[in-house]
N, C-alpha and C. Protein backbone atom coordinates (compact mmCIF):
# COMPACT_ATOMS: atom_id res chain seq x y z
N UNK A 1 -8.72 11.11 -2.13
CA UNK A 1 -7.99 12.01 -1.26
C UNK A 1 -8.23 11.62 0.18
N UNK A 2 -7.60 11.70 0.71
CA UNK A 2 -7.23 11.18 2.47
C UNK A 2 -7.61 12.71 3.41
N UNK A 3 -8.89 12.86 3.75
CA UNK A 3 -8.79 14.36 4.16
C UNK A 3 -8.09 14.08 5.77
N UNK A 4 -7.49 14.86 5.87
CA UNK A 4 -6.51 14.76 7.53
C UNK A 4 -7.22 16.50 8.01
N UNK A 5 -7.79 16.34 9.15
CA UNK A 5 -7.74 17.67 10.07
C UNK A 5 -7.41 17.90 11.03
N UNK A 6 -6.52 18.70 11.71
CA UNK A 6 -6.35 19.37 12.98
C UNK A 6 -6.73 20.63 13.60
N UNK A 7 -7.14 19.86 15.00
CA UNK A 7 -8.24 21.21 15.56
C UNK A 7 -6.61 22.16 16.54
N UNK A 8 -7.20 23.57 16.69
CA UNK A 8 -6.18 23.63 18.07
C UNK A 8 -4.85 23.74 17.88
N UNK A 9 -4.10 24.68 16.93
CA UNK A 9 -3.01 23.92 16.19
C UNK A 9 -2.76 25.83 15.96
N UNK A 10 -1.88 26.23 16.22
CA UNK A 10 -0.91 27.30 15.64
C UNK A 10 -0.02 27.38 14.35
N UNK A 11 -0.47 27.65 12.95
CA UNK A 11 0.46 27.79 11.83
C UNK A 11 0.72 28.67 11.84
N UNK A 12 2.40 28.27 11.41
CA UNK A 12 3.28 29.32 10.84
C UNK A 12 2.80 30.04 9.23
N UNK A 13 2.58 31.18 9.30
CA UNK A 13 2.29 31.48 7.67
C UNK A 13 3.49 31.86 7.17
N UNK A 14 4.68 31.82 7.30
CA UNK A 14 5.81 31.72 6.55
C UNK A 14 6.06 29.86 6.14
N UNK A 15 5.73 30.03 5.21
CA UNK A 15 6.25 28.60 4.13
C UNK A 15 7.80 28.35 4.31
N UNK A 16 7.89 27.05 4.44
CA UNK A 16 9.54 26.37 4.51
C UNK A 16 9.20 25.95 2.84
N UNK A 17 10.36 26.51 2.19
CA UNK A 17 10.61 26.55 0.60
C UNK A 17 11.52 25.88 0.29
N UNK A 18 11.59 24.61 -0.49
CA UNK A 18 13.07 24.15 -0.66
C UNK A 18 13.00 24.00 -2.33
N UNK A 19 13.94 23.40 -2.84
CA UNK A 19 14.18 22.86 -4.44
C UNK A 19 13.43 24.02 -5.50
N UNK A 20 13.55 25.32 -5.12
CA UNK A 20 13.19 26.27 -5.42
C UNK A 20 11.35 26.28 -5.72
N UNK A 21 10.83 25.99 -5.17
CA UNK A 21 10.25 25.99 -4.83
C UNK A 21 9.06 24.94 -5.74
N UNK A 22 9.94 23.99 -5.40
CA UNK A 22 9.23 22.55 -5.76
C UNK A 22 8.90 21.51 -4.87
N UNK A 23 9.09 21.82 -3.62
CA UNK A 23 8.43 21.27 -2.59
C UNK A 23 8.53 22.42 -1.21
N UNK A 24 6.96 22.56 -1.23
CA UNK A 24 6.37 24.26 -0.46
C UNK A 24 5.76 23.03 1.11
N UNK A 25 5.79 23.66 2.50
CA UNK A 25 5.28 23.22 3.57
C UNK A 25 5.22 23.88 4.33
N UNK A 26 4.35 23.92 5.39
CA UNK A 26 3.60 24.87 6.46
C UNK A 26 4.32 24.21 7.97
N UNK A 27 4.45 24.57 8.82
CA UNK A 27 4.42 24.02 10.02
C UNK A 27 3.45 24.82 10.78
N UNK A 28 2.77 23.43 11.59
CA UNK A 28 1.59 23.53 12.72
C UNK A 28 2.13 22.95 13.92
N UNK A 29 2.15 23.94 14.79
CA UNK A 29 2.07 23.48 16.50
C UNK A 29 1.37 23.52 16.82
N UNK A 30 1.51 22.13 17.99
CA UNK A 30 0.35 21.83 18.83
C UNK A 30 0.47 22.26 20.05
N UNK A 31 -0.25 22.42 21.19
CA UNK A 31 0.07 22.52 22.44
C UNK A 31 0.64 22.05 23.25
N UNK A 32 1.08 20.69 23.14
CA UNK A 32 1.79 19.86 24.02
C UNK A 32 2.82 20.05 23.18
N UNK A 33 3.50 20.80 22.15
CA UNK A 33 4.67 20.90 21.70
C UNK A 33 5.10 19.87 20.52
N UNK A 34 4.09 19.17 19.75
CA UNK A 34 4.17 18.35 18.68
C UNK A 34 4.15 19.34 17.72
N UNK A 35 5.01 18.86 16.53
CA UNK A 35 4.97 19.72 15.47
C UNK A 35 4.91 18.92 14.06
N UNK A 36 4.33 19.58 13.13
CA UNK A 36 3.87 18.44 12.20
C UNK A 36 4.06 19.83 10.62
N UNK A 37 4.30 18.94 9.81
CA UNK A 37 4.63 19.87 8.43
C UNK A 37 3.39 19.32 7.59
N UNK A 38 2.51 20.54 6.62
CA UNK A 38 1.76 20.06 5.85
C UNK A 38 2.44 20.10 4.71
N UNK A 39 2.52 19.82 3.76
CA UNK A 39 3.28 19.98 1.97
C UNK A 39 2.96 19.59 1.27
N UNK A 40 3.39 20.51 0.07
CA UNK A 40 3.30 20.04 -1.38
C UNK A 40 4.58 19.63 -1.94
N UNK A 41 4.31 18.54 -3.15
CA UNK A 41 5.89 18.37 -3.90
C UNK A 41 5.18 18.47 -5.29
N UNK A 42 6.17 19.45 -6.15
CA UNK A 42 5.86 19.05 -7.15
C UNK A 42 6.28 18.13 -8.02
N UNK A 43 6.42 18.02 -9.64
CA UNK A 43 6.67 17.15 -10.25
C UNK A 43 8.35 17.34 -10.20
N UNK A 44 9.11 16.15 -9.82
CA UNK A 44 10.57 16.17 -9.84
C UNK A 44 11.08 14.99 -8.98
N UNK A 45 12.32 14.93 -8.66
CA UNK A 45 13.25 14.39 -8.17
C UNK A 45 13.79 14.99 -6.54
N UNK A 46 13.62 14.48 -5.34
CA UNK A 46 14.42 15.42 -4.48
C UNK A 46 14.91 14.03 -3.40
N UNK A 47 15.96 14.60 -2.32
CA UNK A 47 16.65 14.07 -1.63
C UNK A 47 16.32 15.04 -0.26
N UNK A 48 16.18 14.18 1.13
CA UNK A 48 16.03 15.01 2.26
C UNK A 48 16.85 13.97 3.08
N UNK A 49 17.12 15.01 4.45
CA UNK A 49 17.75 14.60 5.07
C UNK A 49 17.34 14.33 6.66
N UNK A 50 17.73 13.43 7.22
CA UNK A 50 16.62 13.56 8.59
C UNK A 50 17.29 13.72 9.84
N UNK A 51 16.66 14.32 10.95
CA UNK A 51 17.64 14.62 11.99
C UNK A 51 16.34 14.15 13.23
N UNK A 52 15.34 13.90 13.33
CA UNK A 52 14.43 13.00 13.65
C UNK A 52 14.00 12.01 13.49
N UNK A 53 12.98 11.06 13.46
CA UNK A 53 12.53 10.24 12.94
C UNK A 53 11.41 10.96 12.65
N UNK A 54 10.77 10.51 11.09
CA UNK A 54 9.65 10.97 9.99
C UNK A 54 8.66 9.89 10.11
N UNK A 55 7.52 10.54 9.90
CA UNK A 55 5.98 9.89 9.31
C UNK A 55 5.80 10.46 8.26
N UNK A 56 5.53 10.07 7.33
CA UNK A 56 5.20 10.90 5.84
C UNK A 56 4.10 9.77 5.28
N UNK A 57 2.66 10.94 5.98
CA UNK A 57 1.30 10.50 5.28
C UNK A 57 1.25 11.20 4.31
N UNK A 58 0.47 10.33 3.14
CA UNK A 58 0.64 11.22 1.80
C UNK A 58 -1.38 11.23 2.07
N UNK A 59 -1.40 12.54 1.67
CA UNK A 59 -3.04 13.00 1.80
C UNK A 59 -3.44 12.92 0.47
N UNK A 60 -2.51 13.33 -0.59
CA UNK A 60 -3.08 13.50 -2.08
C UNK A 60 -2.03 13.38 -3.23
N UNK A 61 -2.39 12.84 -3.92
CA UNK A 61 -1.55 12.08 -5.31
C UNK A 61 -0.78 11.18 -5.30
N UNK A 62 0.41 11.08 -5.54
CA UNK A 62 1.17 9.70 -5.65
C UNK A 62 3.12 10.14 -5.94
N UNK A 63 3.81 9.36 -4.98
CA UNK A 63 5.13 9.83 -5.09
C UNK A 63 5.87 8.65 -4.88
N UNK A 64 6.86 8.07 -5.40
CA UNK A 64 7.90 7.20 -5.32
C UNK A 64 8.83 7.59 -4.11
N UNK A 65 8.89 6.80 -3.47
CA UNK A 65 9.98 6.89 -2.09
C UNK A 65 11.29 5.65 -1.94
N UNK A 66 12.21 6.58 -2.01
CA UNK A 66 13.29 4.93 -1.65
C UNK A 66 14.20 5.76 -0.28
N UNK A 67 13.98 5.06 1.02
CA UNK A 67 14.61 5.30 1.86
C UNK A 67 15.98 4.87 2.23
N UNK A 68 17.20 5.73 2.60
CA UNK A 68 18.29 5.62 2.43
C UNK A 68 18.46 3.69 3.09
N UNK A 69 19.84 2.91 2.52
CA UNK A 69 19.81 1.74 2.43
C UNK A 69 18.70 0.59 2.00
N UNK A 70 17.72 1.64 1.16
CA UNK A 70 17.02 0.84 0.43
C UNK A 70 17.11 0.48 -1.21
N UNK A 71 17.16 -0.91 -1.47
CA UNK A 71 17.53 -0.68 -2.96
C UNK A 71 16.38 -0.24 -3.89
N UNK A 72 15.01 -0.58 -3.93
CA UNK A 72 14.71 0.11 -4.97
C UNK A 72 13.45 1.37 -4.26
N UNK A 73 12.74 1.98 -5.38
CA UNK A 73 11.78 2.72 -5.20
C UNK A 73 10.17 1.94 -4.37
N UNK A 74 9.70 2.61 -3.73
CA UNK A 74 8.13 2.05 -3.22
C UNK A 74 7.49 3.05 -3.79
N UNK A 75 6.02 2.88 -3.81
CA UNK A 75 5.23 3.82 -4.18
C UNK A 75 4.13 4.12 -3.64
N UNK A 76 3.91 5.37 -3.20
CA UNK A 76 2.82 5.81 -1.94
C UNK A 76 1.80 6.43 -2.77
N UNK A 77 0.74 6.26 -2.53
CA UNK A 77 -0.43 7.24 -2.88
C UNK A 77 -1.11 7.75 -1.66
N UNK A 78 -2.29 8.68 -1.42
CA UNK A 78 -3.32 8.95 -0.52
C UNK A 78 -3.58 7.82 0.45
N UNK A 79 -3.71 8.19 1.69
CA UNK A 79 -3.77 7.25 2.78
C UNK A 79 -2.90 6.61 2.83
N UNK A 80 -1.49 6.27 2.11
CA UNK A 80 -0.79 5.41 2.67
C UNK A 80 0.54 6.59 3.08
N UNK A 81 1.38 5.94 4.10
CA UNK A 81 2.73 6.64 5.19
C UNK A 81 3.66 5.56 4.99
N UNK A 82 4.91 6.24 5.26
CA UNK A 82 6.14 5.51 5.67
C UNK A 82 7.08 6.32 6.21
N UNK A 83 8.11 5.36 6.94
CA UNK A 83 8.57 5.88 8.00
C UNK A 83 10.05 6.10 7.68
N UNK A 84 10.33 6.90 8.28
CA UNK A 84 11.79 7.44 7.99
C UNK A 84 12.79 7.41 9.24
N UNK A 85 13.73 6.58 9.06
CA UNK A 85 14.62 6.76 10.84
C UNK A 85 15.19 8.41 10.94
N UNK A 86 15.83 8.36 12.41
CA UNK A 86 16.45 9.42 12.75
C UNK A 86 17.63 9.39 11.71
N UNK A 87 18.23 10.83 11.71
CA UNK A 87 19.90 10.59 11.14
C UNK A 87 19.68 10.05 9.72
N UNK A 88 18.91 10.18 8.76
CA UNK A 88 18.80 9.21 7.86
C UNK A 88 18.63 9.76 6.47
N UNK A 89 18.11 9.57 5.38
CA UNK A 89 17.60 9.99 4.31
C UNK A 89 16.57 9.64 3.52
N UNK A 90 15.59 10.25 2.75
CA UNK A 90 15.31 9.56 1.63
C UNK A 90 15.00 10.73 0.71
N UNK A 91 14.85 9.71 -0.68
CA UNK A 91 14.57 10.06 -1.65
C UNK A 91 13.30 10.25 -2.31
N UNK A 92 12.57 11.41 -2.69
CA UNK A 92 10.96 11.15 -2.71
C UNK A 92 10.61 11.69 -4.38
N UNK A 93 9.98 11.23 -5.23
CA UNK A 93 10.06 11.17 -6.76
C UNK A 93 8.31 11.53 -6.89
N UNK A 94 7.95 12.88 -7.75
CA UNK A 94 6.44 12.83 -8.40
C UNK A 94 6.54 12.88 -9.77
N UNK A 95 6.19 11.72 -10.24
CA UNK A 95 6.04 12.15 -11.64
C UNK A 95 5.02 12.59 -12.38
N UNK A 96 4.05 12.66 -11.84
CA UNK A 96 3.03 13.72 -12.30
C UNK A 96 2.26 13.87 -11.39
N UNK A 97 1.79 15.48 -11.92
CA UNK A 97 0.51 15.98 -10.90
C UNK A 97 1.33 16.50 -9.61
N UNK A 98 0.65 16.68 -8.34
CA UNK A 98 0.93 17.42 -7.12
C UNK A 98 1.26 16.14 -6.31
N UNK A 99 2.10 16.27 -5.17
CA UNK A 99 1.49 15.24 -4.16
C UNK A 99 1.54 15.82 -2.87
N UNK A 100 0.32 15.84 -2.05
CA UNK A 100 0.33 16.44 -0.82
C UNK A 100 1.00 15.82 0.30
N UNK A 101 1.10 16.14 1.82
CA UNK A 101 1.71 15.40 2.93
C UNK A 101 1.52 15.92 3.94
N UNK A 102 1.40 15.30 4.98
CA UNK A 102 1.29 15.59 6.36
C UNK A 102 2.83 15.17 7.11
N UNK A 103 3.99 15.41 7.44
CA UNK A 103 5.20 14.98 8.44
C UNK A 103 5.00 15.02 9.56
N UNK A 104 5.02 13.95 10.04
CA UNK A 104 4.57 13.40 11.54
C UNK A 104 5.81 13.48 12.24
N UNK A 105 6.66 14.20 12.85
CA UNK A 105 7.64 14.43 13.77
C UNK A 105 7.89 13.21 15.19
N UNK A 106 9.36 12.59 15.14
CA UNK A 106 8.91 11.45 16.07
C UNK A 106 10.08 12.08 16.88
């Protein structure tokens, strides 16, 4: 497991809920106005959409990622990130177990 901490940081305790609630996330602000999502995904299939550019550190388990104009799947575990353009998409796959995340807002 990849432990990630932030000091100094304002969470929202209302959860952003999507795929009924198969991928659950928190948002934390910072003071200089950075904002960063913690999450869970569970076991499934999902599609997101981006209107920023993404960091997606994975803190815990393991998830298949294929980012839009990419042909096949990659595969992330703990400590490893990838990046997502503005305007863009990807596709993020768990097939078993939990997988945690940190979204790094660019």
């Amino acid at each position: 497991m990849s432990n990630v901490q932030f000091e100094a940081v304002t969470a929202q305790a209302v959860a952003n809920v999507y795929f009924d609630g198969k991928v659950v996330s928190h948002t934390i602000l910072f003071a200089d106005g950075t904002k960063k999502t913690l999450g869970l995904i569970f076991q499934g299939s999902f599609r997101f959409d981006t209107g920023a550019p993404e960091i997606m550190q994975m803190t815990a388990g393991t998830a298949r990622v294929r980012i839009a104009g990419e042909t096949g799947f990659k595969t992330y575990e703990a400590g490893q990130s990838f990046n997502v353009p503005a305007n863009s998409s990807f596709e993020i796959a768990v097939d078993s177990g939990i997988a945690q995340y940190v979204c790094h807002f660019g």
